[in-house]
N, C-alpha and C. Protein backbone atom coordinates (compact mmCIF):
# COMPACT_ATOMS: atom_id res chain seq x y z
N UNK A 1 0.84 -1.18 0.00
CA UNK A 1 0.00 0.00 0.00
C UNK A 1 0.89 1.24 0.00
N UNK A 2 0.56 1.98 -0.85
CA UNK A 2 1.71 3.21 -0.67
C UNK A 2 0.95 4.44 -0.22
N UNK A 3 2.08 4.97 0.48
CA UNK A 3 1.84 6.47 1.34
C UNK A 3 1.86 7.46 0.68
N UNK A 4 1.10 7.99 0.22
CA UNK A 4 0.67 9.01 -0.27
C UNK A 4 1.11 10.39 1.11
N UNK A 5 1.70 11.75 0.30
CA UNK A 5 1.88 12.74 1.09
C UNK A 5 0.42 13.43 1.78
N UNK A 6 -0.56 13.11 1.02
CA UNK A 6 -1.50 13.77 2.24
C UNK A 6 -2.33 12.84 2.93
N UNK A 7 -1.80 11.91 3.25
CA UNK A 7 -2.04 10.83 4.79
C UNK A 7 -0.80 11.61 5.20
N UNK A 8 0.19 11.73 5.05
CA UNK A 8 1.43 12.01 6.27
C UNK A 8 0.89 13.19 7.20
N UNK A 9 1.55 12.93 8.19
CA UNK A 9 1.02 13.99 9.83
C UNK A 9 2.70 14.56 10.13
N UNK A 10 2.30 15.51 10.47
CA UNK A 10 3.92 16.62 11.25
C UNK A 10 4.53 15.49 11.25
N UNK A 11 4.24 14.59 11.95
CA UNK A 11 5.12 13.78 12.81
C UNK A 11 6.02 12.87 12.55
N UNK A 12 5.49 12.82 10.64
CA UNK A 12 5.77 11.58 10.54
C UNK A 12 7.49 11.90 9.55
N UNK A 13 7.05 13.45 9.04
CA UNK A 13 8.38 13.69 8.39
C UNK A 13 9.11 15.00 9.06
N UNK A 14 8.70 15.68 9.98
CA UNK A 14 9.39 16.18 10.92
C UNK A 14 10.88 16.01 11.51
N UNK A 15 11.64 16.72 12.05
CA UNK A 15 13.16 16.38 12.34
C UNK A 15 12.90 16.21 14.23
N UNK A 16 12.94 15.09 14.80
CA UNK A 16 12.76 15.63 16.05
C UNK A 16 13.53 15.51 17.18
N UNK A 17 14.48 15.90 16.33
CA UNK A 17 15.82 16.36 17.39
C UNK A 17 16.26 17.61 17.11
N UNK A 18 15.82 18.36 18.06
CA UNK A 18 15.68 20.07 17.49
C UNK A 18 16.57 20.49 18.75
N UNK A 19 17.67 21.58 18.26
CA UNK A 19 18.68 22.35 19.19
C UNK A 19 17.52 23.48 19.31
N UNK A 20 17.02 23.29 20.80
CA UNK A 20 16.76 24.92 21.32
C UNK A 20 17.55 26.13 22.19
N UNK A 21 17.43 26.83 21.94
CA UNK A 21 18.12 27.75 22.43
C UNK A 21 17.28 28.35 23.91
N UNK A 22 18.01 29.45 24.89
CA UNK A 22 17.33 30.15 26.04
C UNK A 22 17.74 31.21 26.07
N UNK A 23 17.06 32.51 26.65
CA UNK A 23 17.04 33.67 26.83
C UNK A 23 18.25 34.15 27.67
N UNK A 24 18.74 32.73 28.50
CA UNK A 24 19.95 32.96 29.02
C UNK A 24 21.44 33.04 28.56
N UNK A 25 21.13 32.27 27.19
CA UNK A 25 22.43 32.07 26.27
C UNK A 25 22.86 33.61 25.71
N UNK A 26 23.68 34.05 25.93
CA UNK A 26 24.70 34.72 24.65
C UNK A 26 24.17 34.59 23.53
N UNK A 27 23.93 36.13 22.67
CA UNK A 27 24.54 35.70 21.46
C UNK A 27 25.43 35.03 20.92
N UNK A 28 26.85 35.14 21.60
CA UNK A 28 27.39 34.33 20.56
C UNK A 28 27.72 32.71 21.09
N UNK A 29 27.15 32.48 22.56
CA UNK A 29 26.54 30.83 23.07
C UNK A 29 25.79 30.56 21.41
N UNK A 30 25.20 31.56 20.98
CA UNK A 30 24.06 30.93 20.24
C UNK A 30 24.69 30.53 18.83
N UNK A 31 25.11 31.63 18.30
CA UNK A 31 26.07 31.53 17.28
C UNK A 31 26.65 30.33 17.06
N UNK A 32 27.41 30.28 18.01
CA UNK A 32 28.56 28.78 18.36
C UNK A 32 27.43 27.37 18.12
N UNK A 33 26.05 27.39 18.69
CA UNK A 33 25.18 26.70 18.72
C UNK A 33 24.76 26.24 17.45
N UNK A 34 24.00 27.17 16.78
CA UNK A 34 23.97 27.55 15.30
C UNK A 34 24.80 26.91 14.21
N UNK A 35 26.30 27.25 14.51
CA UNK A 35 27.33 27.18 13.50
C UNK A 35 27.59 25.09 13.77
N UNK A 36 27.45 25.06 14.90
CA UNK A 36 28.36 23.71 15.18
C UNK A 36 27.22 22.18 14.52
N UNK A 37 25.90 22.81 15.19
CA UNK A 37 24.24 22.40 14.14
C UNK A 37 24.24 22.48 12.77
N UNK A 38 24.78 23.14 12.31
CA UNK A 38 25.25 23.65 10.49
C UNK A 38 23.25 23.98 10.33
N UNK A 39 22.65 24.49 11.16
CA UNK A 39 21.23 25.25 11.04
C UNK A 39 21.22 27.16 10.89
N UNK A 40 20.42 27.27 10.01
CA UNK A 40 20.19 28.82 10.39
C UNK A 40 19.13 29.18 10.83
N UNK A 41 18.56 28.61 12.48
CA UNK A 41 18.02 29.24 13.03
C UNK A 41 17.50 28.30 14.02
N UNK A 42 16.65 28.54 15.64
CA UNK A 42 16.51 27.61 16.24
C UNK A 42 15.62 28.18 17.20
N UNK A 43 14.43 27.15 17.81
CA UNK A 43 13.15 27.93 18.44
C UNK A 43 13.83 28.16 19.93
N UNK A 44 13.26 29.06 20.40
CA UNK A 44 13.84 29.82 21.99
C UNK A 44 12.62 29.24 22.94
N UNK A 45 13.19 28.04 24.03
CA UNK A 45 12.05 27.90 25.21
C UNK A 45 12.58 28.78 26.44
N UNK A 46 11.68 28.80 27.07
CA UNK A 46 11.97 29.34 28.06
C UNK A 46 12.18 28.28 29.24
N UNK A 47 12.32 28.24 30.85
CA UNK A 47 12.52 27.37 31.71
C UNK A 47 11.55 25.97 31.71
N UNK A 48 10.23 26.40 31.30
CA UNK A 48 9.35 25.29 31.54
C UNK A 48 9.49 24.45 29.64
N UNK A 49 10.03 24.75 29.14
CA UNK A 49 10.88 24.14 28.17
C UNK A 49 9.56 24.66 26.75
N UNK A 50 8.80 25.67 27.23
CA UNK A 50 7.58 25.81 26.14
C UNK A 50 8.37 26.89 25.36
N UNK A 51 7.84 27.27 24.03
CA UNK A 51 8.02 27.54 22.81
C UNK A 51 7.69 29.33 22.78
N UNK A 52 9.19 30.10 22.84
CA UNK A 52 8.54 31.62 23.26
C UNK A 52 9.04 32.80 22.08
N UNK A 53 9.57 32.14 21.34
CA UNK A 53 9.84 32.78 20.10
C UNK A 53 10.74 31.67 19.00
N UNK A 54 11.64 32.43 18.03
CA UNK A 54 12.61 31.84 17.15
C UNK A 54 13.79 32.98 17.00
N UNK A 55 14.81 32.42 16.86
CA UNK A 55 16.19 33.16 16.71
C UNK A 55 16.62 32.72 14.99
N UNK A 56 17.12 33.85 14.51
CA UNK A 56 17.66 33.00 13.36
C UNK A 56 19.16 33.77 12.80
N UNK A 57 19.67 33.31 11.56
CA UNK A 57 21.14 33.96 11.64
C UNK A 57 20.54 35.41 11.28
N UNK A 58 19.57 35.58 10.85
CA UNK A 58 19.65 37.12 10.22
C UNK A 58 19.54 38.38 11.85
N UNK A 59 18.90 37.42 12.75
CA UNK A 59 18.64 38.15 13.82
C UNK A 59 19.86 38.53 14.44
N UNK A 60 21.13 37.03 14.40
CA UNK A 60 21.91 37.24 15.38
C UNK A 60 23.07 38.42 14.69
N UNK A 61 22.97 38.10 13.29
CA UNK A 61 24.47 39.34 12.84
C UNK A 61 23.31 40.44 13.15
N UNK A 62 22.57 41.09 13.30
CA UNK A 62 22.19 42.37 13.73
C UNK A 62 22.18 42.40 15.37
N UNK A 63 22.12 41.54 16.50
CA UNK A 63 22.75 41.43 17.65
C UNK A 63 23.98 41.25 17.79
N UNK A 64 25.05 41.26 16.76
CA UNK A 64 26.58 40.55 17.53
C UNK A 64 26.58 41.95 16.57
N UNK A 65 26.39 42.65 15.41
CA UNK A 65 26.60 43.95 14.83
C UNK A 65 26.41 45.52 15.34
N UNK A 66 25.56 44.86 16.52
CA UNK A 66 25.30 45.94 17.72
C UNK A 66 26.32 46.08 18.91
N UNK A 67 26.76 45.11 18.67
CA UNK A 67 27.80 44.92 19.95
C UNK A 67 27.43 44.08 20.90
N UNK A 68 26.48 43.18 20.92
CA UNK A 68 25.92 42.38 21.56
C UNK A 68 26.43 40.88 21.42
N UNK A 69 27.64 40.90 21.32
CA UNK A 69 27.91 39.22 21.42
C UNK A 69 28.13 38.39 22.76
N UNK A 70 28.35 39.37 23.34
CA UNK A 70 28.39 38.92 25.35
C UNK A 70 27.00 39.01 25.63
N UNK A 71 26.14 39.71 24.67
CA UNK A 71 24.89 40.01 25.97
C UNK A 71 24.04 38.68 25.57
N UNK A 72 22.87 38.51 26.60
CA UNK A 72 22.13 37.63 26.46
C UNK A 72 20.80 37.51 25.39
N UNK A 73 20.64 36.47 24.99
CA UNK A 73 18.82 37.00 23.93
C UNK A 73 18.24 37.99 24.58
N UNK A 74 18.16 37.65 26.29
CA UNK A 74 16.89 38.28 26.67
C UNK A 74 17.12 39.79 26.46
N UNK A 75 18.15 40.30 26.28
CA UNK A 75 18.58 41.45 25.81
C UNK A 75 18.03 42.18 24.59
N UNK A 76 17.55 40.76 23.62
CA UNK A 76 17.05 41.49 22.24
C UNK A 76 15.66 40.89 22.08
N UNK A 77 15.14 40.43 23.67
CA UNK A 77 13.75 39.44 23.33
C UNK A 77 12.40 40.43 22.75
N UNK A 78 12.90 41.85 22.79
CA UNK A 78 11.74 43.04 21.82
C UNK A 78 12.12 42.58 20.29
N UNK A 79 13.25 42.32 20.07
CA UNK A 79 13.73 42.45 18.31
C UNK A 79 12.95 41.08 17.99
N UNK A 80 12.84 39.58 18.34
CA UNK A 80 12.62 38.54 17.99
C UNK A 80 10.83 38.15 17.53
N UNK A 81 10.74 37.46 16.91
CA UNK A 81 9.35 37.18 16.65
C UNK A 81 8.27 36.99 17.96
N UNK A 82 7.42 37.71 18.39
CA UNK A 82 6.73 37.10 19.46
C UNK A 82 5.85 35.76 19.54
N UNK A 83 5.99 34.79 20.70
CA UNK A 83 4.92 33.39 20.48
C UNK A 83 3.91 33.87 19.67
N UNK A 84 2.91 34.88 19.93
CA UNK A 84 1.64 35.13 19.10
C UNK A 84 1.57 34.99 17.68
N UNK A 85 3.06 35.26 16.64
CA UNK A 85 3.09 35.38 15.50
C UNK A 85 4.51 34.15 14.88
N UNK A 86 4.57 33.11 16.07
CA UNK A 86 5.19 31.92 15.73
C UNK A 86 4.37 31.10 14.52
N UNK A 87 4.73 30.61 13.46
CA UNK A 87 3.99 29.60 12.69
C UNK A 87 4.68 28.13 13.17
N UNK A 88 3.49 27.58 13.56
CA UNK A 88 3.79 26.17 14.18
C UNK A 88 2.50 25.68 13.90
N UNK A 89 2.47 24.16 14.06
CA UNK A 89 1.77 22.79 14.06
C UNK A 89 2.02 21.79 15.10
N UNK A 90 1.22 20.99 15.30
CA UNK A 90 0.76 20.11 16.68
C UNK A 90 1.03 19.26 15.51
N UNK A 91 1.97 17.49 16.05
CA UNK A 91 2.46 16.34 15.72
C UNK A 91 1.61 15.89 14.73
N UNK A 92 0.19 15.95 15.27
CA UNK A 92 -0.84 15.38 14.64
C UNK A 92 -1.30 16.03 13.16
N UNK A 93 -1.02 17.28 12.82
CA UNK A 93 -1.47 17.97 11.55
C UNK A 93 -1.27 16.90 10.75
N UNK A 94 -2.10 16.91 9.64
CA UNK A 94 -1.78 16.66 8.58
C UNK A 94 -0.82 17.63 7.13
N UNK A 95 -0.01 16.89 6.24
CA UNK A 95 1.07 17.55 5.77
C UNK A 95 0.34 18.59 4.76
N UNK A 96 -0.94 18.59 4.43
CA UNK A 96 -1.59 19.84 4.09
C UNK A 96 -1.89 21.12 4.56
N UNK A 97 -1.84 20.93 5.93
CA UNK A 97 -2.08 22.06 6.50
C UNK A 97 -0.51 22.80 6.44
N UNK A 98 0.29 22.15 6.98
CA UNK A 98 1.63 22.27 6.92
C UNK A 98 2.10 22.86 5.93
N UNK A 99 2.19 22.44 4.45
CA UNK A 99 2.57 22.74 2.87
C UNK A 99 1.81 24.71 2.87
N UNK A 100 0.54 24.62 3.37
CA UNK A 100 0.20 25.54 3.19
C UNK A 100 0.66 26.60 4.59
N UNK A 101 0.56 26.28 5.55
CA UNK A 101 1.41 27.32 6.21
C UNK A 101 2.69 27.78 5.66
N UNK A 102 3.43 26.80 4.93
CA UNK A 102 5.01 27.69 4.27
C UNK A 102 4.50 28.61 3.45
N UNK A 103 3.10 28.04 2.49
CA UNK A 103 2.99 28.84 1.50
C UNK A 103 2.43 30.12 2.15
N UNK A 104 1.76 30.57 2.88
CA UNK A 104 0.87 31.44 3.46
C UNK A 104 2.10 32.33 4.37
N UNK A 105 2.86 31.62 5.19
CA UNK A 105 3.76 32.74 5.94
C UNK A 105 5.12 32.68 5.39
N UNK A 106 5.22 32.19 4.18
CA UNK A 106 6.83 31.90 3.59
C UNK A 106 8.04 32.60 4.86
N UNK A 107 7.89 30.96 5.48
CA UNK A 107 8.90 30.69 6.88
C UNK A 107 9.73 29.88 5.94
N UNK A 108 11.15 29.76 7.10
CA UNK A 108 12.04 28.85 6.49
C UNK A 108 11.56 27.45 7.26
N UNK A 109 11.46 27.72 8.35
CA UNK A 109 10.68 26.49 9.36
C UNK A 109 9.26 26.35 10.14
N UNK A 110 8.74 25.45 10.14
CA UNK A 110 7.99 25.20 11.37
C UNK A 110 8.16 24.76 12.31
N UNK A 111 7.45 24.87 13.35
CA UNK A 111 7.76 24.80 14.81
C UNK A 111 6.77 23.15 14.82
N UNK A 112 6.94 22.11 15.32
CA UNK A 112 6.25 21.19 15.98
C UNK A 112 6.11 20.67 17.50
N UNK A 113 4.53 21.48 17.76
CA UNK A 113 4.61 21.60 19.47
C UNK A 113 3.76 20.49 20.00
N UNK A 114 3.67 20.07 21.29
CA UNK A 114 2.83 18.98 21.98
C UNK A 114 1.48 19.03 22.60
N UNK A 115 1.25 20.40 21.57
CA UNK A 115 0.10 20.85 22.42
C UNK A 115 -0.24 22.03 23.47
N UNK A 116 0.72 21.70 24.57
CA UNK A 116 1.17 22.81 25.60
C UNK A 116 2.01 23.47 25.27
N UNK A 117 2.80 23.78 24.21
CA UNK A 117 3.73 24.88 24.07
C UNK A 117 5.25 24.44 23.51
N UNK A 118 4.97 22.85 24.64
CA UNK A 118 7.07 22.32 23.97
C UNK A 118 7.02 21.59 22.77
N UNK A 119 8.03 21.99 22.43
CA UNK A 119 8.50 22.18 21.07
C UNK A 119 9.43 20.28 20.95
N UNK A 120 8.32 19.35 19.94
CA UNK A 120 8.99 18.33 19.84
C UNK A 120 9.42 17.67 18.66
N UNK A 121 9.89 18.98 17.50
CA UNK A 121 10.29 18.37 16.28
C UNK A 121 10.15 20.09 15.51
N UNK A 122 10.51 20.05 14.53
CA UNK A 122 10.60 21.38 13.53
C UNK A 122 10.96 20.60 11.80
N UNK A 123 10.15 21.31 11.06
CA UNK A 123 9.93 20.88 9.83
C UNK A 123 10.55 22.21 9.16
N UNK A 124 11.53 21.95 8.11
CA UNK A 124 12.35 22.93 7.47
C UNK A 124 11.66 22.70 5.89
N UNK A 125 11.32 23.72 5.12
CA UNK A 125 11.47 23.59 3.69
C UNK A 125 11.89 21.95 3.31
N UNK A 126 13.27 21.86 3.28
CA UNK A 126 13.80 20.60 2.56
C UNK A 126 13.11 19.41 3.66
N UNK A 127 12.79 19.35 4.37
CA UNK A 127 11.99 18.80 5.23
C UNK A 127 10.29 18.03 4.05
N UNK A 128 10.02 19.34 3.70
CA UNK A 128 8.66 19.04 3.10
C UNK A 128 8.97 18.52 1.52
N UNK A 129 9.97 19.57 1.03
CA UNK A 129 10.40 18.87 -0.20
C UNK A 129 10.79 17.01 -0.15
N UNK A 130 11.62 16.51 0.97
CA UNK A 130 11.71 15.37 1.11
C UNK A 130 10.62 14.74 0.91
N UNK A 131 9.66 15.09 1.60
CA UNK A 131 8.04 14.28 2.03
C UNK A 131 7.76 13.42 0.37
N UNK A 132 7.45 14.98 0.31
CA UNK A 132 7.20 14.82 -1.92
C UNK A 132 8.04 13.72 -1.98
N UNK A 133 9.28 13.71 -2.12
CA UNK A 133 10.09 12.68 -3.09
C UNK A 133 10.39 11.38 -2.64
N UNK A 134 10.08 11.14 -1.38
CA UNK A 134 9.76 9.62 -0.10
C UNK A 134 8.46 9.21 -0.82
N UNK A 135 7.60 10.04 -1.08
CA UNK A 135 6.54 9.23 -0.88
C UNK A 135 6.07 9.19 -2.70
N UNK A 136 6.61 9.80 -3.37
CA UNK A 136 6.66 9.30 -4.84
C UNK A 136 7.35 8.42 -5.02
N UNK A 137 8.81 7.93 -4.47
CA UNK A 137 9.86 6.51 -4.61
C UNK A 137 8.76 5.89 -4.14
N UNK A 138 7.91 5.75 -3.23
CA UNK A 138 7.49 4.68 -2.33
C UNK A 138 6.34 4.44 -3.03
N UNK A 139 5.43 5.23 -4.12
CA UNK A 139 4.63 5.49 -4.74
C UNK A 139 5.16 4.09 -6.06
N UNK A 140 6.45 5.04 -6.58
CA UNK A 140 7.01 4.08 -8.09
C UNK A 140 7.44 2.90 -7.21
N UNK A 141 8.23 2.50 -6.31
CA UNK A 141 8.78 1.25 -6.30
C UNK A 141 7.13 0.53 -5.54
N UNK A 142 5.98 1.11 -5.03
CA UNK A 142 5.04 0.18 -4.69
C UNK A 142 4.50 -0.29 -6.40
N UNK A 143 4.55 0.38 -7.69
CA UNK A 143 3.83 0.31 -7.86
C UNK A 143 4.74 -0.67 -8.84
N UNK A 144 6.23 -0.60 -8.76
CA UNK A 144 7.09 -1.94 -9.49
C UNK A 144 6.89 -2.84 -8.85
N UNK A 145 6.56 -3.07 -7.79
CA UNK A 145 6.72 -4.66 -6.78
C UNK A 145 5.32 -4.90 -7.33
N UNK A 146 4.32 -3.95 -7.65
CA UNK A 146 3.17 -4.97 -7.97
C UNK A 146 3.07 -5.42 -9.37
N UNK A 147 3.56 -4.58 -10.50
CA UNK A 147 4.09 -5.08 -11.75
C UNK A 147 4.60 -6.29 -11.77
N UNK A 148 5.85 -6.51 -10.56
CA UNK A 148 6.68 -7.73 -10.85
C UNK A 148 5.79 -8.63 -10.69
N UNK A 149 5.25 -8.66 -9.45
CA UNK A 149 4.41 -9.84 -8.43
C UNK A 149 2.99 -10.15 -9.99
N UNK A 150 2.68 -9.36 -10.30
CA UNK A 150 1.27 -10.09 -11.33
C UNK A 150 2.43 -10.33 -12.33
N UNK A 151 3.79 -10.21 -13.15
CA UNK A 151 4.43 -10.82 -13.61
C UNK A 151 4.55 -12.22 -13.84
N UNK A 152 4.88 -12.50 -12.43
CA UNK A 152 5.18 -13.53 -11.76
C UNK A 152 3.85 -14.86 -11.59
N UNK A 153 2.45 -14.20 -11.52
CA UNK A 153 1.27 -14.18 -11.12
C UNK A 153 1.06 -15.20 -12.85
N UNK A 154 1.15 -14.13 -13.51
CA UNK A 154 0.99 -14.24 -15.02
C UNK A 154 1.58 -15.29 -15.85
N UNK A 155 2.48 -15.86 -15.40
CA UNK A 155 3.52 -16.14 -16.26
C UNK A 155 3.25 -17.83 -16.06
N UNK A 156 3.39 -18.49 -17.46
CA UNK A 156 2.61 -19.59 -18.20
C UNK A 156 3.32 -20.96 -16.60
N UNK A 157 2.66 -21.86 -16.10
CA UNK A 157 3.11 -22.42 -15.43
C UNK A 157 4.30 -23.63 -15.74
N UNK A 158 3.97 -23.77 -16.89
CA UNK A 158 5.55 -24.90 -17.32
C UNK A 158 6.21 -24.27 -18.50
N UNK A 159 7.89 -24.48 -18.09
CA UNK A 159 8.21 -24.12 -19.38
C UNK A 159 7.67 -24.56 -20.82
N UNK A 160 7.99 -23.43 -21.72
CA UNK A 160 7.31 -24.04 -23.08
C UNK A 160 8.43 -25.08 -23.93
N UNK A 161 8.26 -26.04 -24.62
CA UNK A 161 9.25 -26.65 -24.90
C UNK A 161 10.05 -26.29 -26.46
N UNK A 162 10.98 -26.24 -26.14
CA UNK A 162 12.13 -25.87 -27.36
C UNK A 162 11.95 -26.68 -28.50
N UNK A 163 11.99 -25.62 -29.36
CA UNK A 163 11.56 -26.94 -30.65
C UNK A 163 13.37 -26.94 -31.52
C-alpha cells in the first residue's frame, strides 16, 4: 500500500531532534550553537521548556553587529518574533495544512509543538520537499513490486518446450 503525502502527519516527516536555544544564552553561546548544528536558526524555550519565540542567523548578525555578542537574547527578546506570530503545528497535523502554512507565511521552518507549548520536532522547507520525493519513490517502487508480483502471477506455469 503506498503512502501518499497527504495521509502524512507533522510527525511523521518532521526532524525531532531540534537544538533549542534560552534567553539565558549569549549571542554568541548561540552563534557557536547555530554554527556547530550547520542550522540557520533555532526555536527559543523558556525554563518550563515551552516555545517563546525563534532566533535565526539574520537576527543574530544584527545582535553581535550591535555589539551584543556577550549580551544575552533576553537582551534582544523586543527584536525577535513574538509566540503570538510563531507559525507552528501540533504532531498530529496533517502535511496539508503544513505545505500551506510555508505557502501562506513563507517561513524557512515550522515549529512542531505537543500541544502545551514544547517544542517536539521542527519541519524545514527541505523537510517538506523530502516528504514529496519519499513518498513518490514509495509510490514508483510500490507500484514496481506490484508489476513484478502479477508478472510472476501471469507467467505460463511450465516451461514451453524448445523446438
Amino acid at each position: 500500500m503506498k503512502l501518499a503525502v497527504r495521509h502524512l502527519t507533522a510527525e511523521k516527516f518532521m526532524t525531532s531532534k531540534v537544538l533549542c536555544v534560552t534567553f539565558a544564552m549569549t549571542v554568541e553561546e548561540v552563534i557557536q550553537a547555530l554554527l556547530e548544528h550547520k542550522i540557520s536558526g533555532a526555536p527559543v524555550i523558556d525554563q518550563a521548556q515551552r516555545l517563546v519565540s525563534v532566533v535565526s542567523e539574520s537576527d543574530l548578525i544584527r545582535f553581535a553587529a550591535s555589539g551584543g555578542l556577550k549580551k544575552t537574547l533576553q537582551t534582544f527578546e523586543s527584536k525577535l518574533v513574538p509566540t503570538a506570530k510563531l507559525v507552528w503545528v501540533l504532531r498530529t497535523d496533517p502535511f496539508a495544512l503544513v505545505f500551506k502554512k510555508f505557502l501562506e507565511h513563507k517561513v524557512r521552518r515550522i515549529l512542531v509543538t505537543d500541544g502545551n507549548g514544547k517544542v517536539i520536532g521542527i519541519i524545514s522547507r527541505s523537510n517538506v520537499l523530502r516528504a514529496f520525493l519519499e513518498s513518490e519513490s514509495k509510490a514508483v517502487a510500490d507500484a514496481a513490486a506490484e508489476a513484478a508480483a502479477s508478472a510472476v502471477t501471469d507467467a505460463p506455469a511450465t516451461k514451453p518446450k524448445a523446438s
